[in-house]
N, C-alpha and C. Protein backbone atom coordinates (compact mmCIF):
# COMPACT_ATOMS: atom_id res chain seq x y z
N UNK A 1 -23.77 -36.41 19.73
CA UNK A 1 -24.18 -35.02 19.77
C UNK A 1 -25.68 -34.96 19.47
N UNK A 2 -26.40 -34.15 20.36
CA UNK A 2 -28.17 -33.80 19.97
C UNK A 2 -28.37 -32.64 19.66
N UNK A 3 -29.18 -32.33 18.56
CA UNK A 3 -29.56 -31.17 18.07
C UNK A 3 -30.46 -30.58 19.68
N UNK A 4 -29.85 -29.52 20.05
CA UNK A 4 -30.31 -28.38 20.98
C UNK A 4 -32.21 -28.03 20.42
N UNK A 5 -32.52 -28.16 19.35
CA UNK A 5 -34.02 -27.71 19.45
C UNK A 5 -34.67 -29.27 19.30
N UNK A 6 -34.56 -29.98 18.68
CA UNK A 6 -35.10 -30.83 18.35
C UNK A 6 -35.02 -32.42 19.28
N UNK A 7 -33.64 -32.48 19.70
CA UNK A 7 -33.01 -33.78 20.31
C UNK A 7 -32.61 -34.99 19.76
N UNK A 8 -32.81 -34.62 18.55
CA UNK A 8 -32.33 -35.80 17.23
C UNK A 8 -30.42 -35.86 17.43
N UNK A 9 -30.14 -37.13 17.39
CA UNK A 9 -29.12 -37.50 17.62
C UNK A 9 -28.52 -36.64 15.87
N UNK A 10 -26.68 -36.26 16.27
CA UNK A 10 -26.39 -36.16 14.73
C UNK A 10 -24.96 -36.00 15.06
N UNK A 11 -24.73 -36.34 13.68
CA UNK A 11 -23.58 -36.78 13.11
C UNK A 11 -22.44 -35.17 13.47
N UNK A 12 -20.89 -35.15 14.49
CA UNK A 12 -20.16 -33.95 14.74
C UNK A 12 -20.45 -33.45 13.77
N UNK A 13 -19.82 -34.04 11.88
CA UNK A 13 -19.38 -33.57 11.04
C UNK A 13 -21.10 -33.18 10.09
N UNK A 14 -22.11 -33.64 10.71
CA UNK A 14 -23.49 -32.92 9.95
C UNK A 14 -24.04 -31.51 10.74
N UNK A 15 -23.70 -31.31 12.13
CA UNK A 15 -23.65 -30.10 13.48
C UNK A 15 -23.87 -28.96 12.30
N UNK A 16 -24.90 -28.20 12.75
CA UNK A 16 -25.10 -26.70 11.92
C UNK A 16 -25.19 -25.99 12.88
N UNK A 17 -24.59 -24.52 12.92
CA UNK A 17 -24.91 -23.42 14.11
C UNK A 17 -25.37 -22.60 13.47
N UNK A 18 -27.03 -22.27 14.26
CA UNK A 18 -27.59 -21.30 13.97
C UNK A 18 -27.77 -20.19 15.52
N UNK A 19 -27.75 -19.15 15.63
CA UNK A 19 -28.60 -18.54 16.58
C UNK A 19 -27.51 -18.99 17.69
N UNK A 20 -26.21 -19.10 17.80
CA UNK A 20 -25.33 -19.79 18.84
C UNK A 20 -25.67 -21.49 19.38
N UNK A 21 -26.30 -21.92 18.18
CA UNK A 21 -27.05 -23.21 19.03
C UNK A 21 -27.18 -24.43 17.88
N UNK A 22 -26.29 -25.54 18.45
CA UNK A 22 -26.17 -26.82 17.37
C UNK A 22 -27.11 -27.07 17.22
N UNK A 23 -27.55 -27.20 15.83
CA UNK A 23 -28.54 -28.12 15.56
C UNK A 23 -28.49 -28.99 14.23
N UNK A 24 -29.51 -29.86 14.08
CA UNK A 24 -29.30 -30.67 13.20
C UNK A 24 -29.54 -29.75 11.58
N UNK A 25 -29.79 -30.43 10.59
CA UNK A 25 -29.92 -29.66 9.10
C UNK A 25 -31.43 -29.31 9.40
N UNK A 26 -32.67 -30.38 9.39
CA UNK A 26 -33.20 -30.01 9.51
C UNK A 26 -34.18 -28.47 10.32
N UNK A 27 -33.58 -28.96 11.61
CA UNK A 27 -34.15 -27.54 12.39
C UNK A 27 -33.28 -25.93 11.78
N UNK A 28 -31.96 -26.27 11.40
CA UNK A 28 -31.60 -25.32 10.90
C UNK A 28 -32.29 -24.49 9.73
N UNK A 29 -32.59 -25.40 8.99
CA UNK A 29 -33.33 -24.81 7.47
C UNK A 29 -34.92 -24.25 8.49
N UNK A 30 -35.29 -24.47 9.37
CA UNK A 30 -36.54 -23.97 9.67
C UNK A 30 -36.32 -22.87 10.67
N UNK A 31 -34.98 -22.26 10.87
CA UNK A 31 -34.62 -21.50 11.77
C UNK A 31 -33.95 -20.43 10.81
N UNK A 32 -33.57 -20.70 9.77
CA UNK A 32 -32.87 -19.32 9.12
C UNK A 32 -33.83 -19.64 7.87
N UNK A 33 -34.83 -20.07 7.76
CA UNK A 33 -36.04 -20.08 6.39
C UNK A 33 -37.27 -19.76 6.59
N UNK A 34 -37.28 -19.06 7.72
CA UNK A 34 -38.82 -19.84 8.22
C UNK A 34 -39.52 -18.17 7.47
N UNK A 35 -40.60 -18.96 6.76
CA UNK A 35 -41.94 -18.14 6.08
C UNK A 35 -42.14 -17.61 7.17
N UNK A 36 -42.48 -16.05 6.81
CA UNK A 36 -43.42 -14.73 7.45
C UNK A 36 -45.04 -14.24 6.62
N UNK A 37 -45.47 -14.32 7.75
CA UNK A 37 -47.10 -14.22 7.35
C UNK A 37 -46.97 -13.01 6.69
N UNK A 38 -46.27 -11.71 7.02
CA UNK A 38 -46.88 -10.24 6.66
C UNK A 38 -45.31 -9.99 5.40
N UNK A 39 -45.80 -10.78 4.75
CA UNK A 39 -45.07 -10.54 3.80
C UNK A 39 -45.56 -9.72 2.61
N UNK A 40 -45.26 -8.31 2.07
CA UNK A 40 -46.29 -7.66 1.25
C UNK A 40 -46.17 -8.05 -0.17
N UNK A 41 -44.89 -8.10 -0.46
CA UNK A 41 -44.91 -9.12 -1.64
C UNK A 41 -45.57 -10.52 -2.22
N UNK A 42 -45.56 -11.29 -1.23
CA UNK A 42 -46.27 -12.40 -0.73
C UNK A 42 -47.55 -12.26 -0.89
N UNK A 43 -47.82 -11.70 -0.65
CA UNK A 43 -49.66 -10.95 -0.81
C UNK A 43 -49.60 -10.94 -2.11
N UNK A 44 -49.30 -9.53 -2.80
CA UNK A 44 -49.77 -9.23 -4.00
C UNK A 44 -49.08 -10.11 -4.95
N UNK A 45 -48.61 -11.40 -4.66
CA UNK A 45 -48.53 -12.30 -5.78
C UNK A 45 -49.35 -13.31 -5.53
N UNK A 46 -49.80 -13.44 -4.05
CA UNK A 46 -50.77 -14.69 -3.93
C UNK A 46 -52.35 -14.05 -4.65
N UNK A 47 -52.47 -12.86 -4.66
CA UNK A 47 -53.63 -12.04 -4.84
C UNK A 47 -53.39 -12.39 -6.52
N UNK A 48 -52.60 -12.12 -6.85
CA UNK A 48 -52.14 -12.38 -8.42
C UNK A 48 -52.40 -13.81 -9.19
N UNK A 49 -52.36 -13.79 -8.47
CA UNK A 49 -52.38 -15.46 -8.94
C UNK A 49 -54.17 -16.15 -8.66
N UNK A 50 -54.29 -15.52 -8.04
CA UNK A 50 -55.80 -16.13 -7.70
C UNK A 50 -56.55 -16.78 -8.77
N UNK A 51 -56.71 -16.18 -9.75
CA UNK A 51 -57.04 -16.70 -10.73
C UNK A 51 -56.43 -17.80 -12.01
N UNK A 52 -55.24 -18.19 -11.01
CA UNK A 52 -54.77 -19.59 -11.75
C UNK A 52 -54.82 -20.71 -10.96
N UNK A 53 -54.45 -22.17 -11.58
CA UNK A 53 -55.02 -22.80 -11.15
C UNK A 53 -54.01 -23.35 -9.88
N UNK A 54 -54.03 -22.52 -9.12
CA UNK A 54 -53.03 -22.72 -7.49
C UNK A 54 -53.91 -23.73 -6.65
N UNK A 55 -53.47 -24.65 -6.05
CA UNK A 55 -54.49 -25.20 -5.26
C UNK A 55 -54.07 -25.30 -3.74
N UNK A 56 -54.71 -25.46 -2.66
CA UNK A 56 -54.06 -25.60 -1.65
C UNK A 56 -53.52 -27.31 -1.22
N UNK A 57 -52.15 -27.23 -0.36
CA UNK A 57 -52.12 -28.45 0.01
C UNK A 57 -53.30 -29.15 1.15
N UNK A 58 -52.74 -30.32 1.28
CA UNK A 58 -53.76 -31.31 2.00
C UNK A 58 -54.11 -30.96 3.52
N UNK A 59 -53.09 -30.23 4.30
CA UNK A 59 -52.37 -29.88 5.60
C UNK A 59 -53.74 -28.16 4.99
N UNK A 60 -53.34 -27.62 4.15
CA UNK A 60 -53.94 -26.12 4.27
C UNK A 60 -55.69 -26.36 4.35
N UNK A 61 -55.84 -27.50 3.46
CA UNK A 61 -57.29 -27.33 3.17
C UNK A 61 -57.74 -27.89 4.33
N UNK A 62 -57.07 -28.81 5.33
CA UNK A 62 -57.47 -29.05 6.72
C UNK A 62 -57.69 -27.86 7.35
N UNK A 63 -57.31 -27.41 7.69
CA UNK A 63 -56.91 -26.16 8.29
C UNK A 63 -58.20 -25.29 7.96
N UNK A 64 -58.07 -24.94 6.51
CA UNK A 64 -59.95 -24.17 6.16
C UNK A 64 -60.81 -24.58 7.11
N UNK A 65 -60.95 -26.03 6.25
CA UNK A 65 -61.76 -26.78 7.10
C UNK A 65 -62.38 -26.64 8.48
N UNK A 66 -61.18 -27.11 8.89
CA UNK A 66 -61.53 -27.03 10.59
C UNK A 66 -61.84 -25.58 10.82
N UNK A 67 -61.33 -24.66 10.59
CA UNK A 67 -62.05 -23.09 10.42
C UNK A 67 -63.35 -23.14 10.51
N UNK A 68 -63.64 -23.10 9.24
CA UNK A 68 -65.25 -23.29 8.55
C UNK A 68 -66.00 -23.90 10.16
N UNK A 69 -65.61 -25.27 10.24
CA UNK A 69 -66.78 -25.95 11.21
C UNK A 69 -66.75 -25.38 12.80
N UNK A 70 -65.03 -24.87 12.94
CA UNK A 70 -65.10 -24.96 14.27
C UNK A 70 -64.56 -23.14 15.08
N UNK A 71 -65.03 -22.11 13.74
CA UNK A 71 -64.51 -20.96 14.15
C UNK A 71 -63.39 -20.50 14.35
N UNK A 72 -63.04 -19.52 14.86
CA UNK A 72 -61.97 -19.01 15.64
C UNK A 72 -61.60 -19.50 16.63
N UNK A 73 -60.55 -20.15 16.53
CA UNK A 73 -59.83 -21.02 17.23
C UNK A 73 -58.31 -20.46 17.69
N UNK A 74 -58.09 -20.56 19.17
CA UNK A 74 -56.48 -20.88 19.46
C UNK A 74 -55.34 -21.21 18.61
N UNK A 75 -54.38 -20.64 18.31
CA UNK A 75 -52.96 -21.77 17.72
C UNK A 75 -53.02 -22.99 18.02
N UNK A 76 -52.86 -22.78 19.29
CA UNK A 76 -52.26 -24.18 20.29
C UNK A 76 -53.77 -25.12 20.33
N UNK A 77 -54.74 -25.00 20.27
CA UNK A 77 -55.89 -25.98 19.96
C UNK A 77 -56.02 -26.49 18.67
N UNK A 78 -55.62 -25.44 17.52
CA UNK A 78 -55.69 -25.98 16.40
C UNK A 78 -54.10 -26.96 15.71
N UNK A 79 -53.29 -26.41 16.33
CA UNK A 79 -52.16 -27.59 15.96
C UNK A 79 -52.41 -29.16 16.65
N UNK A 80 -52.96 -28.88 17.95
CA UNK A 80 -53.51 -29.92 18.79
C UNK A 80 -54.04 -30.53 18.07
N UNK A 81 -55.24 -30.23 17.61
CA UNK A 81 -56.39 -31.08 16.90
C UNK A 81 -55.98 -31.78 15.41
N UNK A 82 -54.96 -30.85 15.04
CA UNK A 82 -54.67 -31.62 13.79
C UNK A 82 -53.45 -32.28 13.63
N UNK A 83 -52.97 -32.24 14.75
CA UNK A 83 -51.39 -32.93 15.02
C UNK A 83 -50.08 -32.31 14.63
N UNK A 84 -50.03 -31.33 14.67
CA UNK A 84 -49.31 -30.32 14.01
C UNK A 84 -48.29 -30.03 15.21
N UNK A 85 -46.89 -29.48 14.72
CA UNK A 85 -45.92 -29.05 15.85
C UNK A 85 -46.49 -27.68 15.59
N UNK A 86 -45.80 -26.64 16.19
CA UNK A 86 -46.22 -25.04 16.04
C UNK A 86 -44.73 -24.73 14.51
N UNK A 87 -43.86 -25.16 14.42
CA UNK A 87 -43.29 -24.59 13.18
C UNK A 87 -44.35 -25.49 12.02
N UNK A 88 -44.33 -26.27 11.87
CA UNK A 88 -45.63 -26.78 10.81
C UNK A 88 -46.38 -26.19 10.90
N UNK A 89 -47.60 -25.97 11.53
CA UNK A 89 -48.68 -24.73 11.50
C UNK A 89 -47.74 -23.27 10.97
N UNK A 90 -46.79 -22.92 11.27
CA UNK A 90 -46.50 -21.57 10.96
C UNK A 90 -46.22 -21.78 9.18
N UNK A 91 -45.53 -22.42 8.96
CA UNK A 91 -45.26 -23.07 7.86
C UNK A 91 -46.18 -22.91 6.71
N UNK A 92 -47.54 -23.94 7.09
CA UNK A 92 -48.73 -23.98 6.41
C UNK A 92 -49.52 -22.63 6.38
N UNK A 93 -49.42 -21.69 7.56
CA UNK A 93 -49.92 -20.30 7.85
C UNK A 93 -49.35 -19.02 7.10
N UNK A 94 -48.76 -19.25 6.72
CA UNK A 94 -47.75 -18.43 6.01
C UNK A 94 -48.31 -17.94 4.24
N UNK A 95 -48.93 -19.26 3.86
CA UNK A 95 -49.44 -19.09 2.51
C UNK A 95 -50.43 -18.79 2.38
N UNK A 96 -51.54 -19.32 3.77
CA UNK A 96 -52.96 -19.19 3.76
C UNK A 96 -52.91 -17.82 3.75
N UNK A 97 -52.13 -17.19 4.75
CA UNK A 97 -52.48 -15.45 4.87
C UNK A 97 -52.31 -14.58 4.04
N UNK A 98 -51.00 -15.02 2.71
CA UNK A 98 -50.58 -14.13 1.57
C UNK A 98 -51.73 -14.39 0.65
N UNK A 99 -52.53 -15.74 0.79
CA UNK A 99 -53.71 -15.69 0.07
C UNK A 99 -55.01 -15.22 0.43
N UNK A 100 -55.04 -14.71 1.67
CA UNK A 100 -56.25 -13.81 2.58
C UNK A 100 -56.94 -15.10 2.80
N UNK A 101 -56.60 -16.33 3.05
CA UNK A 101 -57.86 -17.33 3.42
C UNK A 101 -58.36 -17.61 5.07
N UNK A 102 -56.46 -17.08 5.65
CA UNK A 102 -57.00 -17.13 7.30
C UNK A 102 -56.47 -16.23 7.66
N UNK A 103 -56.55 -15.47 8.93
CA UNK A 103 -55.50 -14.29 9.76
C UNK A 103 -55.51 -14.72 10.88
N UNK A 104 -54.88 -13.83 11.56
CA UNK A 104 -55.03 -13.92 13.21
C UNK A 104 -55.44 -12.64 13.89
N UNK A 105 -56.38 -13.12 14.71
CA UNK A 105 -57.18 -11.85 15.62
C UNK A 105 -56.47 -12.12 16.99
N UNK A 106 -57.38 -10.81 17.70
CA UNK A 106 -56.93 -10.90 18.99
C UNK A 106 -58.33 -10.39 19.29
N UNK A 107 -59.14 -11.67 20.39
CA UNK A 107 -60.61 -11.29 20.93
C UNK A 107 -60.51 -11.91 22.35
N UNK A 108 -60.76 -10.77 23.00
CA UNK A 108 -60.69 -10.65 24.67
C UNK A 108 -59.52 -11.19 25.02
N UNK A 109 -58.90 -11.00 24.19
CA UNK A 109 -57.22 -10.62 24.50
C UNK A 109 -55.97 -11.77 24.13
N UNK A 110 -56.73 -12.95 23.61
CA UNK A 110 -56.06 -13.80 23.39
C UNK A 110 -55.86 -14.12 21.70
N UNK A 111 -55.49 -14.48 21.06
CA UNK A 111 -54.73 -14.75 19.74
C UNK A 111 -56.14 -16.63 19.38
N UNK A 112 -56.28 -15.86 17.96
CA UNK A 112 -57.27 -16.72 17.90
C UNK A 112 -56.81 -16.87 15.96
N UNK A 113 -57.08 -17.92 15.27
CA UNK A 113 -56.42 -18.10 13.78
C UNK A 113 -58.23 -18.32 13.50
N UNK A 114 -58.67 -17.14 12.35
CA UNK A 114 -59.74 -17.24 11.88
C UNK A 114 -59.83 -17.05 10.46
N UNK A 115 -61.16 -17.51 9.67
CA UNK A 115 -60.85 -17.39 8.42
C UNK A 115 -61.10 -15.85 7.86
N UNK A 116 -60.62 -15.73 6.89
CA UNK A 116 -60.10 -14.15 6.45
C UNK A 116 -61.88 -13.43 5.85
């Protein structure tokens, strides 16, 4: 049996259904878990916290990074460049934004991840 999103071989008796669709554990937990950027709670505790000693992971501070040097950038160029699937970028995107460090625009019509 293959997980339907992923193609990872798995075990009948490990089979999870999410969304009408087998998949393995993994893709499941990223299909009924998955972090939302516009979370308002999320905000005013990342805002809360600012002043302790929170740090970003290794994957987020890339991400600044490449911001900083290389602007407003595409999704799909910036997962590119840093090797990222698009649920990993959403993943890592999720915290940056409750902490105001990146957002997403829309300039001349296309979706661009810039720093906040």
């Amino acid at each position: 049996m293959k997980c339907r999103k992923c193609g990872a071989e798995i075990k009948e008796n490990e089979a999870m259904e999410a969304y009408g669709q087998t998949v393995c554990e993994d893709c499941y937990i990223d299909m009924a878990a998955k972090p939302k950027t516009c979370d308002p709670w999320a905000v005013y505790s990342a805002k809360n916290l600012k002043n302790t000693e929170s740090s970003l992971t290794k994957m987020q501070s890339a991400i600044v990074d490449y911001l900083k040097k290389n602007g407003p950038t595409p999704p799909e160029n910036l997962t590119e460049d840093l090797g990222l699937s698009m649920d990993e970028f959403e993943r890592e995107m999720a915290p940056l934004r409750h902490m105001e460090k990146v957002r997403a625009q829309l300039r001349e019509g296309k979706k661009v991840i810039c720093l906040w």
